[in-house]
PDB file of N, CA and C in Angstrom:
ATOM      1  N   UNK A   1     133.271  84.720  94.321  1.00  0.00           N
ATOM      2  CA  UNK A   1     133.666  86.040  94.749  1.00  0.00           C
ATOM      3  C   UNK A   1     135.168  86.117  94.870  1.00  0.00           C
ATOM      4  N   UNK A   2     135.822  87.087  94.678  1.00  0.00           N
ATOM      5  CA  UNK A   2     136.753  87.292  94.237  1.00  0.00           C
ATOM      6  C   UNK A   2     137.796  87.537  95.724  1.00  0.00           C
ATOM      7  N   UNK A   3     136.872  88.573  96.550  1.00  0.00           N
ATOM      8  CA  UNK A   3     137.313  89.203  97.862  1.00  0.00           C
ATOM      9  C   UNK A   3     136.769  89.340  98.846  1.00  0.00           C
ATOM     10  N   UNK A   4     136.631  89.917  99.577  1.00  0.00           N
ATOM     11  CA  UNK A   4     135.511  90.632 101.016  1.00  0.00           C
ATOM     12  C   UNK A   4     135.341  91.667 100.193  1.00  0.00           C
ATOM     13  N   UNK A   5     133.719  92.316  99.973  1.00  0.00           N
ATOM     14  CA  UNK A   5     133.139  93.916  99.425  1.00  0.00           C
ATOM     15  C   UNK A   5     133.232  94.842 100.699  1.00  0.00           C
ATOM     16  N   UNK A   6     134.397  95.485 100.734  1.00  0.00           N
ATOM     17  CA  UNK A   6     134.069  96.559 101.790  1.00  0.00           C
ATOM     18  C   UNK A   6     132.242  97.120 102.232  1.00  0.00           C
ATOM     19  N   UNK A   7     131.668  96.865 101.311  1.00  0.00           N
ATOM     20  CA  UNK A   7     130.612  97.602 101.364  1.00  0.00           C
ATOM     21  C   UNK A   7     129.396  96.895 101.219  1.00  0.00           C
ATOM     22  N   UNK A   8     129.649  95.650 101.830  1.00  0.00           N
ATOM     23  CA  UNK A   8     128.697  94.215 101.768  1.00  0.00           C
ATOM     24  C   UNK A   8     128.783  93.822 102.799  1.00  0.00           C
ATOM     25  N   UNK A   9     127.610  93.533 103.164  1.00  0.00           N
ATOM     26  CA  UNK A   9     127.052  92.798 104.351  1.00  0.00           C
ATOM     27  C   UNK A   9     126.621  91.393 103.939  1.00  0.00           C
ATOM     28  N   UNK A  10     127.244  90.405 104.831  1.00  0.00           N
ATOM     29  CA  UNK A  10     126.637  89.324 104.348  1.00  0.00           C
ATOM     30  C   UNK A  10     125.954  88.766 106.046  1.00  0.00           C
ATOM     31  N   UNK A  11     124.611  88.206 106.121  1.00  0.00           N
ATOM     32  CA  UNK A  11     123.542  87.596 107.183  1.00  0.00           C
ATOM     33  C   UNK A  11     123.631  86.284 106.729  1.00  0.00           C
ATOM     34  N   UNK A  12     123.467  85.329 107.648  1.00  0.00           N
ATOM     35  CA  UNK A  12     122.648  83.947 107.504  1.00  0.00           C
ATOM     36  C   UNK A  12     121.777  84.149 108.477  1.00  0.00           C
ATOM     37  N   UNK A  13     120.483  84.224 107.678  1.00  0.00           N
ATOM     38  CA  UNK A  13     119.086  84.463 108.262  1.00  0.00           C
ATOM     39  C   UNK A  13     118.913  82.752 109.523  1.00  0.00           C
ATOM     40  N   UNK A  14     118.216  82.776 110.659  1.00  0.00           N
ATOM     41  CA  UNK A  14     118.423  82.185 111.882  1.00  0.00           C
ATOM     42  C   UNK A  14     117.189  81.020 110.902  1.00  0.00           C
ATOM     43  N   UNK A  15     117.569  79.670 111.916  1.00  0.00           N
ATOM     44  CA  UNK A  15     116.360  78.662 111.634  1.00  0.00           C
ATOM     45  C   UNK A  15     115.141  79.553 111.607  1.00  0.00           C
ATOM     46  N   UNK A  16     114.709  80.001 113.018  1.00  0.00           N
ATOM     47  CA  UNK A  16     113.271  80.478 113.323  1.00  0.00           C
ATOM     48  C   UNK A  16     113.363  81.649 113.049  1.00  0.00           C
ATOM     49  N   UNK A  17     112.443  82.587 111.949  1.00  0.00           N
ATOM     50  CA  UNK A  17     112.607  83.610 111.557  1.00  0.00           C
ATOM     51  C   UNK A  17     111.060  83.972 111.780  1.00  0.00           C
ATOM     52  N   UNK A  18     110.179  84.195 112.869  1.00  0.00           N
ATOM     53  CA  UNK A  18     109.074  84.300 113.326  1.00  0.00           C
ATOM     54  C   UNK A  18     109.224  85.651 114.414  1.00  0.00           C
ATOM     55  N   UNK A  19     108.221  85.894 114.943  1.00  0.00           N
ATOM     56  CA  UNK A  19     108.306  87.039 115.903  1.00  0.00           C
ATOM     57  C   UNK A  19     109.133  87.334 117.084  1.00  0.00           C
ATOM     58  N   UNK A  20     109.248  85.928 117.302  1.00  0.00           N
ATOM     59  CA  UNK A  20     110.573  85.849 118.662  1.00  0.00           C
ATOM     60  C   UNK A  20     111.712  86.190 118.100  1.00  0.00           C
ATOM     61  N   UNK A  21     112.074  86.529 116.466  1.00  0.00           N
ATOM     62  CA  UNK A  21     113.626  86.841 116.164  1.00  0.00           C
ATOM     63  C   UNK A  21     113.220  88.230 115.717  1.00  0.00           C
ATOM     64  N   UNK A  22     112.299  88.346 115.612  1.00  0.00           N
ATOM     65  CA  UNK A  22     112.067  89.767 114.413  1.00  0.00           C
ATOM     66  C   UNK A  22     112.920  91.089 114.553  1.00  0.00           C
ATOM     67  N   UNK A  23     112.451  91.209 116.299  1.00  0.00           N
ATOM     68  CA  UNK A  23     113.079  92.273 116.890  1.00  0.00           C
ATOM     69  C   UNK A  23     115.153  92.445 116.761  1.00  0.00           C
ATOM     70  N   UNK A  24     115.324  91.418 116.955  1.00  0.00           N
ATOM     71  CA  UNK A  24     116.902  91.221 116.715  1.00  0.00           C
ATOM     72  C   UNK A  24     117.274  91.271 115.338  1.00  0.00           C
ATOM     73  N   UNK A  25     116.836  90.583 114.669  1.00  0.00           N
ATOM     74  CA  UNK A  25     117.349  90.633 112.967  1.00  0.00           C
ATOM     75  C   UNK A  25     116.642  91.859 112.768  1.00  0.00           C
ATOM     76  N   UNK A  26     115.695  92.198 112.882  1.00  0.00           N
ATOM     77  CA  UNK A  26     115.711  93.816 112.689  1.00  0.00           C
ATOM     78  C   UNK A  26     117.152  94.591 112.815  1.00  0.00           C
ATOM     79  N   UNK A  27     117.479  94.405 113.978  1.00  0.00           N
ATOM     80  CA  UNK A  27     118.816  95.757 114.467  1.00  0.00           C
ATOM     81  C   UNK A  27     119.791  95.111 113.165  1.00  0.00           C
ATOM     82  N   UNK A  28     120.024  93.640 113.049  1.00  0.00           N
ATOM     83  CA  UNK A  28     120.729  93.366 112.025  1.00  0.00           C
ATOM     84  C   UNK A  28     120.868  94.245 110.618  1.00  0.00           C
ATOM     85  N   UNK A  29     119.184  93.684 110.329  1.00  0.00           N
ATOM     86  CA  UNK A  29     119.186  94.049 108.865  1.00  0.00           C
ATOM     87  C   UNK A  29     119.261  95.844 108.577  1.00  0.00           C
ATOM     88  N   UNK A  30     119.094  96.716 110.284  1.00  0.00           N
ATOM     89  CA  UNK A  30     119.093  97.975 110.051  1.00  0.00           C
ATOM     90  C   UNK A  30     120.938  98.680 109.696  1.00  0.00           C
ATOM     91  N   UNK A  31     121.460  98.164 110.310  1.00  0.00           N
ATOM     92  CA  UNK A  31     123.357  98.074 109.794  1.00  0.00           C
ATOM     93  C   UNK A  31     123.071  98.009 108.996  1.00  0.00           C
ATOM     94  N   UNK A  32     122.561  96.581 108.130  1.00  0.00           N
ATOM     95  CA  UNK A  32     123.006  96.488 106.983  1.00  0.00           C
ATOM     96  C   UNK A  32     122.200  97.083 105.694  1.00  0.00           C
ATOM     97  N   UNK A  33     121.792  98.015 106.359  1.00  0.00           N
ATOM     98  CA  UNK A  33     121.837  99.003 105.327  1.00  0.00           C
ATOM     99  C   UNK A  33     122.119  99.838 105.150  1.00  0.00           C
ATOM    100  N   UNK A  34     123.298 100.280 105.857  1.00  0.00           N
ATOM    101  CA  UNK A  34     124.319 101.214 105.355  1.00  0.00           C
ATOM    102  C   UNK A  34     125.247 100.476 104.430  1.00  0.00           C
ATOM    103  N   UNK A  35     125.197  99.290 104.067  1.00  0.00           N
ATOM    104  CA  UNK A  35     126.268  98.712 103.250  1.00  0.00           C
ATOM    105  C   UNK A  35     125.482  99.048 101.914  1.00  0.00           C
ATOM    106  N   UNK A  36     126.394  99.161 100.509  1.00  0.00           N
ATOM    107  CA  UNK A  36     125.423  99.023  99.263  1.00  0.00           C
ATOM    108  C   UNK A  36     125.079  97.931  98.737  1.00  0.00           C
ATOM    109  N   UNK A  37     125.616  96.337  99.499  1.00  0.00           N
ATOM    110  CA  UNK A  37     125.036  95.159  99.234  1.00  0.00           C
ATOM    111  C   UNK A  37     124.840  94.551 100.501  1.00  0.00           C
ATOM    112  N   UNK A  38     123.675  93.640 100.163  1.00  0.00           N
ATOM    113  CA  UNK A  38     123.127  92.935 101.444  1.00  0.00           C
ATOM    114  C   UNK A  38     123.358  91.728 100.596  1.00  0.00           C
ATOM    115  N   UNK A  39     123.487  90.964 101.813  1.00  0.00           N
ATOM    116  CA  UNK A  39     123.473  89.098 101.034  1.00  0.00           C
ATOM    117  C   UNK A  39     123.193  88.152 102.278  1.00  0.00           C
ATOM    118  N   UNK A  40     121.242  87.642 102.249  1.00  0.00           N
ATOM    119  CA  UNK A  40     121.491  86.821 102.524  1.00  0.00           C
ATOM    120  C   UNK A  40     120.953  85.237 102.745  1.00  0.00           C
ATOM    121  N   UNK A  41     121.811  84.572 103.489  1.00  0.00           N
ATOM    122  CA  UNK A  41     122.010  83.384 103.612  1.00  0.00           C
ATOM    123  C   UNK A  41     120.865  82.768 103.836  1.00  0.00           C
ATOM    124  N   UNK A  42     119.584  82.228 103.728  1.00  0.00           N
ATOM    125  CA  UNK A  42     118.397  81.942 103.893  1.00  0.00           C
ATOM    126  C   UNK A  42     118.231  80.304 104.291  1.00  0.00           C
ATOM    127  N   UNK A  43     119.031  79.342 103.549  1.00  0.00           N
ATOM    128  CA  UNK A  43     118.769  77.776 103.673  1.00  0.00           C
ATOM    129  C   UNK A  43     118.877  77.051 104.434  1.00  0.00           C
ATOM    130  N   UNK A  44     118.833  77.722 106.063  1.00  0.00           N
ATOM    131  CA  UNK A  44     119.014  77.541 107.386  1.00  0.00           C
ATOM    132  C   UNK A  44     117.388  77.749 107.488  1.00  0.00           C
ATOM    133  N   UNK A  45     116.541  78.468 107.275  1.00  0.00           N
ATOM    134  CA  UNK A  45     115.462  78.668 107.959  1.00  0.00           C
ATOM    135  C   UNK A  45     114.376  77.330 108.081  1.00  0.00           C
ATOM    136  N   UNK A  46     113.906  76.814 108.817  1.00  0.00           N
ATOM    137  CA  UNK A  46     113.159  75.952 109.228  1.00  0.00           C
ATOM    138  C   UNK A  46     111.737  76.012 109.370  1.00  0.00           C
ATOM    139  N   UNK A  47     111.609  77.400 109.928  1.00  0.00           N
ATOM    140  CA  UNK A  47     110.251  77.845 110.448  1.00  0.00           C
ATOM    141  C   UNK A  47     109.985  79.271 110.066  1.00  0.00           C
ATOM    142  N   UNK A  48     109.382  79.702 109.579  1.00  0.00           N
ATOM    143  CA  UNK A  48     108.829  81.769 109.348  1.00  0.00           C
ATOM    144  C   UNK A  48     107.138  81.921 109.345  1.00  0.00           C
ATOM    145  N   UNK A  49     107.482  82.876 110.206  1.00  0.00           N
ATOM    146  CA  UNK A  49     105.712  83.180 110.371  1.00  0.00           C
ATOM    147  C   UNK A  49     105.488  85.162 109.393  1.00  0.00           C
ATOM    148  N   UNK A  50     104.215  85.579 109.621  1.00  0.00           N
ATOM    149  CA  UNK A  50     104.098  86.535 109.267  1.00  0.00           C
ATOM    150  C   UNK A  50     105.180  87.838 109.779  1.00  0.00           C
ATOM    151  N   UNK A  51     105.295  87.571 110.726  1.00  0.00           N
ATOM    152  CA  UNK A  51     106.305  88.935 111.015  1.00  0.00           C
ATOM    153  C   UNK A  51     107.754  88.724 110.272  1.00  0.00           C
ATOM    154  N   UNK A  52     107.799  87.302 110.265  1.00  0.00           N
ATOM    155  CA  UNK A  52     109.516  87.178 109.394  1.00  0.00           C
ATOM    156  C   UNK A  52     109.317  87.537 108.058  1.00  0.00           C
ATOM    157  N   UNK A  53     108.072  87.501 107.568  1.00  0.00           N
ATOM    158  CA  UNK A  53     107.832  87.569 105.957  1.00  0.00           C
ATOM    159  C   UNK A  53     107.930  89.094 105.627  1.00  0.00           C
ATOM    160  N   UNK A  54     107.104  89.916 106.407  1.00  0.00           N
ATOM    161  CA  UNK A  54     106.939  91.425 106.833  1.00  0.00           C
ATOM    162  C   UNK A  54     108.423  91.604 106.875  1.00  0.00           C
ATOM    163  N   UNK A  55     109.247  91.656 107.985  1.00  0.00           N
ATOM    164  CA  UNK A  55     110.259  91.974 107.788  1.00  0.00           C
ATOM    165  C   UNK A  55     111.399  91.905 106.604  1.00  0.00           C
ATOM    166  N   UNK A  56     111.136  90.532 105.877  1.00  0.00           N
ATOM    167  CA  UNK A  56     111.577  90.822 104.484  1.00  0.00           C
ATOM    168  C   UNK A  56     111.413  91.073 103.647  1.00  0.00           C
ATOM    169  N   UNK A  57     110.045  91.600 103.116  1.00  0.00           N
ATOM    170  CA  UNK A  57     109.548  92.073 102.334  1.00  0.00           C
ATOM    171  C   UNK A  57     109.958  93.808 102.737  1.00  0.00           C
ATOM    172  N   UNK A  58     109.733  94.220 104.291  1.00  0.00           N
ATOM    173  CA  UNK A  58     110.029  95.652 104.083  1.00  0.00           C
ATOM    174  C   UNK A  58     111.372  95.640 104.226  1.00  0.00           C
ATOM    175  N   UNK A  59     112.367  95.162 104.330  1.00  0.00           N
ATOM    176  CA  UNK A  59     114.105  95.199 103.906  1.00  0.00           C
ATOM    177  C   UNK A  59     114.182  95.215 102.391  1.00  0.00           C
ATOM    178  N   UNK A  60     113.216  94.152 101.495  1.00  0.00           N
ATOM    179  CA  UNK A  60     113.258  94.288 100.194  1.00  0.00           C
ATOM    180  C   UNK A  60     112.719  95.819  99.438  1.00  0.00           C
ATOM    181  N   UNK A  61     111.520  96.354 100.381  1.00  0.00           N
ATOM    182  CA  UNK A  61     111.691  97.723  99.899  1.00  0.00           C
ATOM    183  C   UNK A  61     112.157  98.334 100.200  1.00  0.00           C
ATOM    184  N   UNK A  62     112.475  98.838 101.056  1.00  0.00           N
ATOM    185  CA  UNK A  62     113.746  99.687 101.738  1.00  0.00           C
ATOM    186  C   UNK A  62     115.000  99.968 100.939  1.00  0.00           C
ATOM    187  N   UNK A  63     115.345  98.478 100.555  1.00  0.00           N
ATOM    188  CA  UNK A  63     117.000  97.915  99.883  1.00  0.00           C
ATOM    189  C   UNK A  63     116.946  98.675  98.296  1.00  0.00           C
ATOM    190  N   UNK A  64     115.097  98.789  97.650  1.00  0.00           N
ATOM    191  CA  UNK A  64     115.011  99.546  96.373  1.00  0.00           C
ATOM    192  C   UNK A  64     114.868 101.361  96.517  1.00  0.00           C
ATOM    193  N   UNK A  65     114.078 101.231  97.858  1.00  0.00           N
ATOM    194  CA  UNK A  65     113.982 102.424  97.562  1.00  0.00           C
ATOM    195  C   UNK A  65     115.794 103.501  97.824  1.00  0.00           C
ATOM    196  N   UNK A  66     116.882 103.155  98.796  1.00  0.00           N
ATOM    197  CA  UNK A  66     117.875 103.433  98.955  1.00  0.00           C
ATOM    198  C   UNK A  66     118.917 103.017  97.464  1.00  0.00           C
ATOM    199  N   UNK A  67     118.391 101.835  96.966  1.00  0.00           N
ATOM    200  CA  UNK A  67     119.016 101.733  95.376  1.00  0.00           C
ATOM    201  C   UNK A  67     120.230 100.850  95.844  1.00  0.00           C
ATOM    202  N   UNK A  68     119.844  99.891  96.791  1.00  0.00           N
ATOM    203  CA  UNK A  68     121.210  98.751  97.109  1.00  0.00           C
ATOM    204  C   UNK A  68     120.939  97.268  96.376  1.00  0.00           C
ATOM    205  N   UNK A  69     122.029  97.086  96.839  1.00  0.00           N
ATOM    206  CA  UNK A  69     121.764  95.337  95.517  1.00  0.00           C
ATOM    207  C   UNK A  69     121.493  94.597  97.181  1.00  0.00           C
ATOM    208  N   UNK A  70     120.308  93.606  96.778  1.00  0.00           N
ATOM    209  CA  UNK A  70     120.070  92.805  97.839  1.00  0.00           C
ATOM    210  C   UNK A  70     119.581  91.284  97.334  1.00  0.00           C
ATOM    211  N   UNK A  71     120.405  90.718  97.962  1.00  0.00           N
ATOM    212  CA  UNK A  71     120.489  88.921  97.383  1.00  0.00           C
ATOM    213  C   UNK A  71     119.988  88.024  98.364  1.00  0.00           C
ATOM    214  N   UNK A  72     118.614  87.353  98.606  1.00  0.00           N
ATOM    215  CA  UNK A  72     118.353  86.279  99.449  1.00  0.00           C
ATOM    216  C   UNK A  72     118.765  85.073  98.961  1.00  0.00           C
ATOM    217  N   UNK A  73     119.937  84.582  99.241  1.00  0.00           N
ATOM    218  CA  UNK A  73     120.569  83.287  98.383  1.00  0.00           C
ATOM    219  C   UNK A  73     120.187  82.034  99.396  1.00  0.00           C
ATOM    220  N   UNK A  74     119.798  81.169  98.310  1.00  0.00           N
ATOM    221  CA  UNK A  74     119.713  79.429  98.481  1.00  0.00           C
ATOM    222  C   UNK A  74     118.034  79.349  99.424  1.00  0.00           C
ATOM    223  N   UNK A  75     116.942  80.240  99.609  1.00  0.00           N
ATOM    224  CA  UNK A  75     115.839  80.141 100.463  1.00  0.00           C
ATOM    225  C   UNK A  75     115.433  79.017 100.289  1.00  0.00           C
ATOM    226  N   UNK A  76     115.376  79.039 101.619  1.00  0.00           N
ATOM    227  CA  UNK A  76     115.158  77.097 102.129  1.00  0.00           C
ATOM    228  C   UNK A  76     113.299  76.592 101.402  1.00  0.00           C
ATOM    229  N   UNK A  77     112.952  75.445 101.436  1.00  0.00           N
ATOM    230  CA  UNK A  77     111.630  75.502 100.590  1.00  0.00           C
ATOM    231  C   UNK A  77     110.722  76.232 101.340  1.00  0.00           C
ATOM    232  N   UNK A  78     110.756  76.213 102.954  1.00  0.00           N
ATOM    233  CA  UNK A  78     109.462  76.647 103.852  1.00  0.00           C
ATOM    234  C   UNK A  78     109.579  78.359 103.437  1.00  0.00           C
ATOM    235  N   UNK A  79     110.517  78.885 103.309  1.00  0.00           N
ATOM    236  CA  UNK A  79     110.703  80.301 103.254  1.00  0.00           C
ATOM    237  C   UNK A  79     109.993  80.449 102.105  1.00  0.00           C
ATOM    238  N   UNK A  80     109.710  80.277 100.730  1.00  0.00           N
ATOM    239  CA  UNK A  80     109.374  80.066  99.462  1.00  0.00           C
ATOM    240  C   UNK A  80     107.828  79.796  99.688  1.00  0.00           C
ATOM    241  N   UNK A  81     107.614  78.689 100.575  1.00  0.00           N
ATOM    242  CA  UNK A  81     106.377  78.247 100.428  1.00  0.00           C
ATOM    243  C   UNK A  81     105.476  79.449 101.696  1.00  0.00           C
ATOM    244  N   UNK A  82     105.945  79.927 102.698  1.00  0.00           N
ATOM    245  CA  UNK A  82     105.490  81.310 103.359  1.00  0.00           C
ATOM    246  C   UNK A  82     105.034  82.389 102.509  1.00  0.00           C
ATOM    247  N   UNK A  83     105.923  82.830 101.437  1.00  0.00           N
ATOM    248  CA  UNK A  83     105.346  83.578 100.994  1.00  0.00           C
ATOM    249  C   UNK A  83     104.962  83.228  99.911  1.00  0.00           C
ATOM    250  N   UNK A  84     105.032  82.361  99.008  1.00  0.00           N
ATOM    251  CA  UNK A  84     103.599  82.305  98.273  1.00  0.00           C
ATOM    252  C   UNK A  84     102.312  82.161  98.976  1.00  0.00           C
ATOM    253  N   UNK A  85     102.099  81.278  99.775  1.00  0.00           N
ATOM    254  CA  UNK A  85     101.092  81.286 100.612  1.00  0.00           C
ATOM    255  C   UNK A  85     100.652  82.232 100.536  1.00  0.00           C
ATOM    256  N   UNK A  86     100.946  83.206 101.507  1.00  0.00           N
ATOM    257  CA  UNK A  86     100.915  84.934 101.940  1.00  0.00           C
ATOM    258  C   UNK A  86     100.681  85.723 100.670  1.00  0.00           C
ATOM    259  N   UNK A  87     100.683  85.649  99.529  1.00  0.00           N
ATOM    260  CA  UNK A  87     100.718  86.410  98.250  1.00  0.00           C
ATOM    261  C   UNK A  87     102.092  86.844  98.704  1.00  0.00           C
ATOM    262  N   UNK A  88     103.471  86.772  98.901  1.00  0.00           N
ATOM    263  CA  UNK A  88     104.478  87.655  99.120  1.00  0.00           C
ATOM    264  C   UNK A  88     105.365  87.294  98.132  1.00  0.00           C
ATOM    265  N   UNK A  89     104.950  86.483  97.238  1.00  0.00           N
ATOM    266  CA  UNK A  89     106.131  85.706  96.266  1.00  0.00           C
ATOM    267  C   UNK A  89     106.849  86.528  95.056  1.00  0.00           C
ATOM    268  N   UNK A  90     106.001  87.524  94.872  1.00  0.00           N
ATOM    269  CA  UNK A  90     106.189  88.134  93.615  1.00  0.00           C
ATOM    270  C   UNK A  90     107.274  88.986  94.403  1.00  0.00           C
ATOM    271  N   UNK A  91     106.774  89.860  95.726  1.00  0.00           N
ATOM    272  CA  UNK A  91     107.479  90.554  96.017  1.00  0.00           C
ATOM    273  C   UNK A  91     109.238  89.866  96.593  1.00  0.00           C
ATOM    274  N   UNK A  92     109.274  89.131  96.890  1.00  0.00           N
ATOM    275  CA  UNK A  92     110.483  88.487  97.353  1.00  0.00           C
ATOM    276  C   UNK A  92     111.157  87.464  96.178  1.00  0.00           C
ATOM    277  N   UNK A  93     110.169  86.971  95.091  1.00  0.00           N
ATOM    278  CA  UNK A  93     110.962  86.329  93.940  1.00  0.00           C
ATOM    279  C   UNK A  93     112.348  86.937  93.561  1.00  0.00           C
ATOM    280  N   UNK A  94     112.069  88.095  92.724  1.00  0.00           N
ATOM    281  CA  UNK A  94     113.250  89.230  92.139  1.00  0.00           C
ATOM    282  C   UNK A  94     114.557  89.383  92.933  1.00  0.00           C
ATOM    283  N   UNK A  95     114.245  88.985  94.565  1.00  0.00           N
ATOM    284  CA  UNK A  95     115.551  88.700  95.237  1.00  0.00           C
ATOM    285  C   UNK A  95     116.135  87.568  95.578  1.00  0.00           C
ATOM    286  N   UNK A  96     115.200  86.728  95.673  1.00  0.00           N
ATOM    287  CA  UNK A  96     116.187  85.121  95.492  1.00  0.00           C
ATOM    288  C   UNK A  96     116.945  84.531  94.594  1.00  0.00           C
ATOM    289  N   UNK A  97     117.640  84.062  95.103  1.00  0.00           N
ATOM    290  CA  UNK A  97     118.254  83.006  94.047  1.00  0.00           C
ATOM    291  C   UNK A  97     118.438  81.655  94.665  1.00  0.00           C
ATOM    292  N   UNK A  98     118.392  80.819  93.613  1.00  0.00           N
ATOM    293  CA  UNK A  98     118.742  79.530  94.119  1.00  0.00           C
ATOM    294  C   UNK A  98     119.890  79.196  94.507  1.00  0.00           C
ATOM    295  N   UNK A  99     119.922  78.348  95.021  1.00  0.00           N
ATOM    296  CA  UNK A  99     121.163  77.406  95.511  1.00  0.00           C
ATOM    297  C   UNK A  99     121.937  76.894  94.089  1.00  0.00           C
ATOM    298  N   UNK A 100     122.962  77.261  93.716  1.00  0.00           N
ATOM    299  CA  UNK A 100     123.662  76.453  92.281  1.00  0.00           C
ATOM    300  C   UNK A 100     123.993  74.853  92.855  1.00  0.00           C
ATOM    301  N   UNK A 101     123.744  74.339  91.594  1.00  0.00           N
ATOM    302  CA  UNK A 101     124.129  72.962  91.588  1.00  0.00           C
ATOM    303  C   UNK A 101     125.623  72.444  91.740  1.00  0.00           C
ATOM    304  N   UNK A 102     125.674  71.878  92.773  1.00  0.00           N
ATOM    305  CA  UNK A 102     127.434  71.181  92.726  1.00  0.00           C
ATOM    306  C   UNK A 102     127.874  70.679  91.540  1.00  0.00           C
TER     307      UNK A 102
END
């Protein structure tokens, strides 16, 4: 990246992304969508239950239906393996990306 995007939000999603955070990264992820990019930081997460998955899956629709660019970069394996589990993979694939190689 070149600069700071005036108009980008960047999160590093918390270790525990389960119901005890939901309510807070909610107010988060609701800011950040007034930005036209979201970005975020995922390879911290440790633990996610159904409400963390819910919550990113409805930020991922939300982020299309408003028409913003939204990037879950580097998702740690448990985050990956939550929602396939869950059938949520398809819906959250199209926004991940991996971690690039050093």
């Amino acid at each position: 990246m070149s600069g700071p995007n005036s108009n980008a939000h960047q999160l590093v999603l918390p270790e525990v992304l389960d119901i005890t955070q939901v309510n807070e990264l909610r107010a988060d992820l609701m800011m950040a969508l007034g930005q036209t990019e979201i970005h975020l930081l995922a390879n911290e997460v440790v633990r996610v239950d159904t409400a963390g998955l819910q919550l990113l899956v409805a930020l991922v629709q939300e982020a299309q239906r408003r028409q913003l660019s939204l990037i879950i970069d580097s998702p740690a394996p448990v985050l990956q393996d939550a929602a396939s589990r869950l059938g949520l993979a398809d819906l959250l694939a199209p926004v991940m990306i991996a971690d690039a190689p050093s």
